[in-house]
Protein backbone atom coordinates (compact mmCIF):
# COMPACT_ATOMS: atom_id res chain seq x y z
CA UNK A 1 -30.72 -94.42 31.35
CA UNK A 2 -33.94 -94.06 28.96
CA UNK A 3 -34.36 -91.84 26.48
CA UNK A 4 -36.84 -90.10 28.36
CA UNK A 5 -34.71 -89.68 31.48
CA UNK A 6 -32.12 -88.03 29.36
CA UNK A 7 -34.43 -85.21 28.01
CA UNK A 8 -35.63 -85.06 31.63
CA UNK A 9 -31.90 -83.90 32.14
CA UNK A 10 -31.30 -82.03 29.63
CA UNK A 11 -34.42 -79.83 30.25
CA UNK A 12 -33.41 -79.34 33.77
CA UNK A 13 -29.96 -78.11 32.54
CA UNK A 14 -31.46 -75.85 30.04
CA UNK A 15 -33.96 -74.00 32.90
CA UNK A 16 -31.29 -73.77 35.17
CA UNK A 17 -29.01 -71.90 32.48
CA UNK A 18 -32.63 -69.89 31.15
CA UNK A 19 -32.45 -67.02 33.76
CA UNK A 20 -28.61 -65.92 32.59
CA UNK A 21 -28.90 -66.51 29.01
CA UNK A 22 -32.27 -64.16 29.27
CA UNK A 23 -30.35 -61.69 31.69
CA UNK A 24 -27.57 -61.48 29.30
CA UNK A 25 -30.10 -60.95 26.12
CA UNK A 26 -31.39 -58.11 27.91
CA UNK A 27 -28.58 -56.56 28.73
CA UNK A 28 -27.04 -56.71 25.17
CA UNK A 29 -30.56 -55.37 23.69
CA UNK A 30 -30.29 -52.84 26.30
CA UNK A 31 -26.59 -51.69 25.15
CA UNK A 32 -27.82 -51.66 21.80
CA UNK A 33 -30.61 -50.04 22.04
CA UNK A 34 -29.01 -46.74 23.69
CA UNK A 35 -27.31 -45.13 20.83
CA UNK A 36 -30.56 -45.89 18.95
CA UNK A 37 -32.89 -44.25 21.47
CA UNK A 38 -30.78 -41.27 22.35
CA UNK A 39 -30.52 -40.08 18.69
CA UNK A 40 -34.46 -40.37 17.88
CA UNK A 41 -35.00 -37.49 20.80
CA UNK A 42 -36.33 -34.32 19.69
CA UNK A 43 -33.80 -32.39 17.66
CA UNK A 44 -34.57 -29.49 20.48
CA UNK A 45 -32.48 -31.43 22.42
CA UNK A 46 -29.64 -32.01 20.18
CA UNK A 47 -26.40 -29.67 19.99
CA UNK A 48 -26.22 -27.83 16.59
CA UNK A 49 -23.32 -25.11 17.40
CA UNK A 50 -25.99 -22.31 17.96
CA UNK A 51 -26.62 -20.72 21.08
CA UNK A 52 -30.04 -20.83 22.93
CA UNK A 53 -31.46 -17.75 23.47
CA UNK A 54 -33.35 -16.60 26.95
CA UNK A 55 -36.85 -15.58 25.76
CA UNK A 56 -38.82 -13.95 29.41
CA UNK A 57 -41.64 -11.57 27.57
CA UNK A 58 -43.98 -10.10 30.26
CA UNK A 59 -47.61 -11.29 29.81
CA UNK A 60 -48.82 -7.67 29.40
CA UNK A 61 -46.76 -7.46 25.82
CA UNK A 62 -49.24 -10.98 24.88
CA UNK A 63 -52.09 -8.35 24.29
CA UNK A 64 -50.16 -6.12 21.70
CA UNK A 65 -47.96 -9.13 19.76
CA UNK A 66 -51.75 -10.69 19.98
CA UNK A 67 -53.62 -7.52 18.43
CA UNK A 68 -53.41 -7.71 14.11
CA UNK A 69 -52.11 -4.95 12.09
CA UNK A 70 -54.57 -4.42 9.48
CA UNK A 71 -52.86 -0.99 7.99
CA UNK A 72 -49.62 -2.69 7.82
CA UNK A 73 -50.09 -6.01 5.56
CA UNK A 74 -46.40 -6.14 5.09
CA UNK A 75 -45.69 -7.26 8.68
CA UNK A 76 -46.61 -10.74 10.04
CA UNK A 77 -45.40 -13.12 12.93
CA UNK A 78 -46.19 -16.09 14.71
CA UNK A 79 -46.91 -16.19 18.21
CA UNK A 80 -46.16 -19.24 19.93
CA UNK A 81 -48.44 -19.84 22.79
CA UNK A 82 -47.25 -22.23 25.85
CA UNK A 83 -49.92 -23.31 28.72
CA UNK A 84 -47.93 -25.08 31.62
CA UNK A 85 -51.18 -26.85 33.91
CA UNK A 86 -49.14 -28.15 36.02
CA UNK A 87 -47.77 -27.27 39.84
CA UNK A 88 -44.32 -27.28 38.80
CA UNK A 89 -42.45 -24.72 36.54
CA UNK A 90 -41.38 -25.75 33.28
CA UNK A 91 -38.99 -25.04 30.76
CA UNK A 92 -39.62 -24.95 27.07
CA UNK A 93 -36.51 -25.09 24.53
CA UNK A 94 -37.31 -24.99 20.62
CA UNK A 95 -35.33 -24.66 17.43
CA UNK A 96 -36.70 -23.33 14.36
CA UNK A 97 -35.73 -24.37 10.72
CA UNK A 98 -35.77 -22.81 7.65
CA UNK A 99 -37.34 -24.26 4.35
CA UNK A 100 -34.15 -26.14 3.51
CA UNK A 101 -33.96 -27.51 7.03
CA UNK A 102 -31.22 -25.67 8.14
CA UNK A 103 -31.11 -24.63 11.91
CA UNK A 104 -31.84 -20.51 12.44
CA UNK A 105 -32.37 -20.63 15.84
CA UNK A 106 -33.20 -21.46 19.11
CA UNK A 107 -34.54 -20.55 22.16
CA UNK A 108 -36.10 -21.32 25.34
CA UNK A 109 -38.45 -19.83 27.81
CA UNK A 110 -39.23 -20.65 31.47
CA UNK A 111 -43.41 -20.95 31.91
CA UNK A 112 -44.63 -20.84 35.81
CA UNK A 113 -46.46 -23.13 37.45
CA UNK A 114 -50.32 -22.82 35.93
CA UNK A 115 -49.17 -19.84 33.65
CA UNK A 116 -48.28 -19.15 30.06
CA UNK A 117 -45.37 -17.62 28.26
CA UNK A 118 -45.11 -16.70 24.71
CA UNK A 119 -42.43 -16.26 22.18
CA UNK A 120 -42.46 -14.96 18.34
CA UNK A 121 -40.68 -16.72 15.11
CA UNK A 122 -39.12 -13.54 15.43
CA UNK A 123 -37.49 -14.48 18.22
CA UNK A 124 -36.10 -17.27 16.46
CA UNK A 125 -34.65 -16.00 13.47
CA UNK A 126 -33.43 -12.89 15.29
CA UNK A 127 -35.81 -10.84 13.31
CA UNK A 128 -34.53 -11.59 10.10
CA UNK A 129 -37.93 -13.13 7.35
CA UNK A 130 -38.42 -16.37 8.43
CA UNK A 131 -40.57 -19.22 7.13
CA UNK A 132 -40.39 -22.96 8.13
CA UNK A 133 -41.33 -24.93 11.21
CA UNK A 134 -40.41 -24.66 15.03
CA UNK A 135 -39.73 -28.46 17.18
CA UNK A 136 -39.92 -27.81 21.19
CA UNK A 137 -39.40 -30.31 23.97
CA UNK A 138 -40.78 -29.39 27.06
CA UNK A 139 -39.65 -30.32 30.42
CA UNK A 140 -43.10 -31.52 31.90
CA UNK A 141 -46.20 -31.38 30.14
CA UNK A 142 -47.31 -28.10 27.71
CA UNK A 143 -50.03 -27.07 26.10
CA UNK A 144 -49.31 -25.71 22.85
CA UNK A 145 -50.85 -23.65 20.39
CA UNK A 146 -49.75 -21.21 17.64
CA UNK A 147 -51.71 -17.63 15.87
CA UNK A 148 -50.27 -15.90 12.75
CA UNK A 149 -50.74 -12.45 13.57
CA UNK A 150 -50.60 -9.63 10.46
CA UNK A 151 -53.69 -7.94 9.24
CA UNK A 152 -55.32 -10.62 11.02
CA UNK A 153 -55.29 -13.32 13.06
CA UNK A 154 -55.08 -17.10 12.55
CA UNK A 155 -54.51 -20.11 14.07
CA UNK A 156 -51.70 -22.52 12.88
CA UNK A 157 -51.72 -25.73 13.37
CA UNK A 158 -49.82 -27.78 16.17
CA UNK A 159 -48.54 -31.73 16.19
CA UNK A 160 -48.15 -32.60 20.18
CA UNK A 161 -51.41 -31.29 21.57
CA UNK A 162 -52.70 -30.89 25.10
CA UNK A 163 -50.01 -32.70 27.35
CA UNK A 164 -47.26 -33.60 25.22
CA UNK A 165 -43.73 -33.11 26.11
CA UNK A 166 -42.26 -33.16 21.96
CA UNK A 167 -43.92 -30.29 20.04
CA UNK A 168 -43.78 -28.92 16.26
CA UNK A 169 -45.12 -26.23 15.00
CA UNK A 170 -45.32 -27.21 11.36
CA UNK A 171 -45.44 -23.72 10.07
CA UNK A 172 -43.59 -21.07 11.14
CA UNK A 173 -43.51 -17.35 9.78
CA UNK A 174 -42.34 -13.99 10.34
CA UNK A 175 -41.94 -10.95 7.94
């Protein structure tokens, strides 16, 4: 047998073993990959020993927690806006965390098909002063966006615009 005969068979041994030694790569990348994966999901997902709250505010209250204060400069809260555009209902959970990045909450709201909810940093914090940031994940596609509301009115800004499923509010207040 020539030399080139023999590589001849030992490349034919080698493809015939390629399909299980790349089925058994994936599979171990796969295994190893799960722990990793599951722990970079949005900490809105992750236990943290507090309850989630059931936020259901009727749109007609969006008007008044919408409408500033100007005579009372000592009160302020965020309003956090959700716009589901889809045909299916949706469910929105958040947490929100303090400046130290300890846990003070969390909630979630159901939004309609094609409708909008809203719920305050207030709700959060159980009214208790509040300042810090608010991370959602949504169960389908939201459209976030967030207004300070005291003696007037201001948008905040939002990371996971139009469409996104992960959400944070970067800051959060309510006094």
């Amino acid at each position: 047998m020539t030399l080139f005969h023999s590589l001849q068979n030992r490349d034919r041994r080698l493809q015939a073993q390629l399909p299980l030694g790349a089925a058994l790569l994936s599979l171990v990348l796969l295994l190893a990959a799960a722990p990793v994966s599951a722990k970079r999901g949005n900490v809105a997902d992750r236990p943290d020993g507090l309850d989630a709250v059931e936020i259901d505010r009727p749109l007609d209250e969006l008007p008044d927690d919408l409408r500033p204060v100007p005579e009372d400069s000592d009160r302020a809260d965020t309003v956090l806006l959700f716009t589901n555009p889809s045909q299916r209902p949706l469910t929105v959970r958040c947490v929100g965390f303090d400046r130290a990045g300890d846990p003070v909450g969390r909630i979630r709201t159901a939004v309609p098909p094609r409708g909008l909810k809203h719920v305050l940093a207030s709700d959060l914090s159980n009214g208790e002063d509040y300042l810090g940031q608010v991370q959602c994940s949504a169960t389908g596609r939201v459209i976030p966006s967030a207004v300070l509301v005291g003696p007037d009115i201001e948008n905040l800004n939002v990371v996971g615009g139009a469409g996104s499923r992960r959400i944070i509010f970067p800051t959060v207040l309510t006094y």
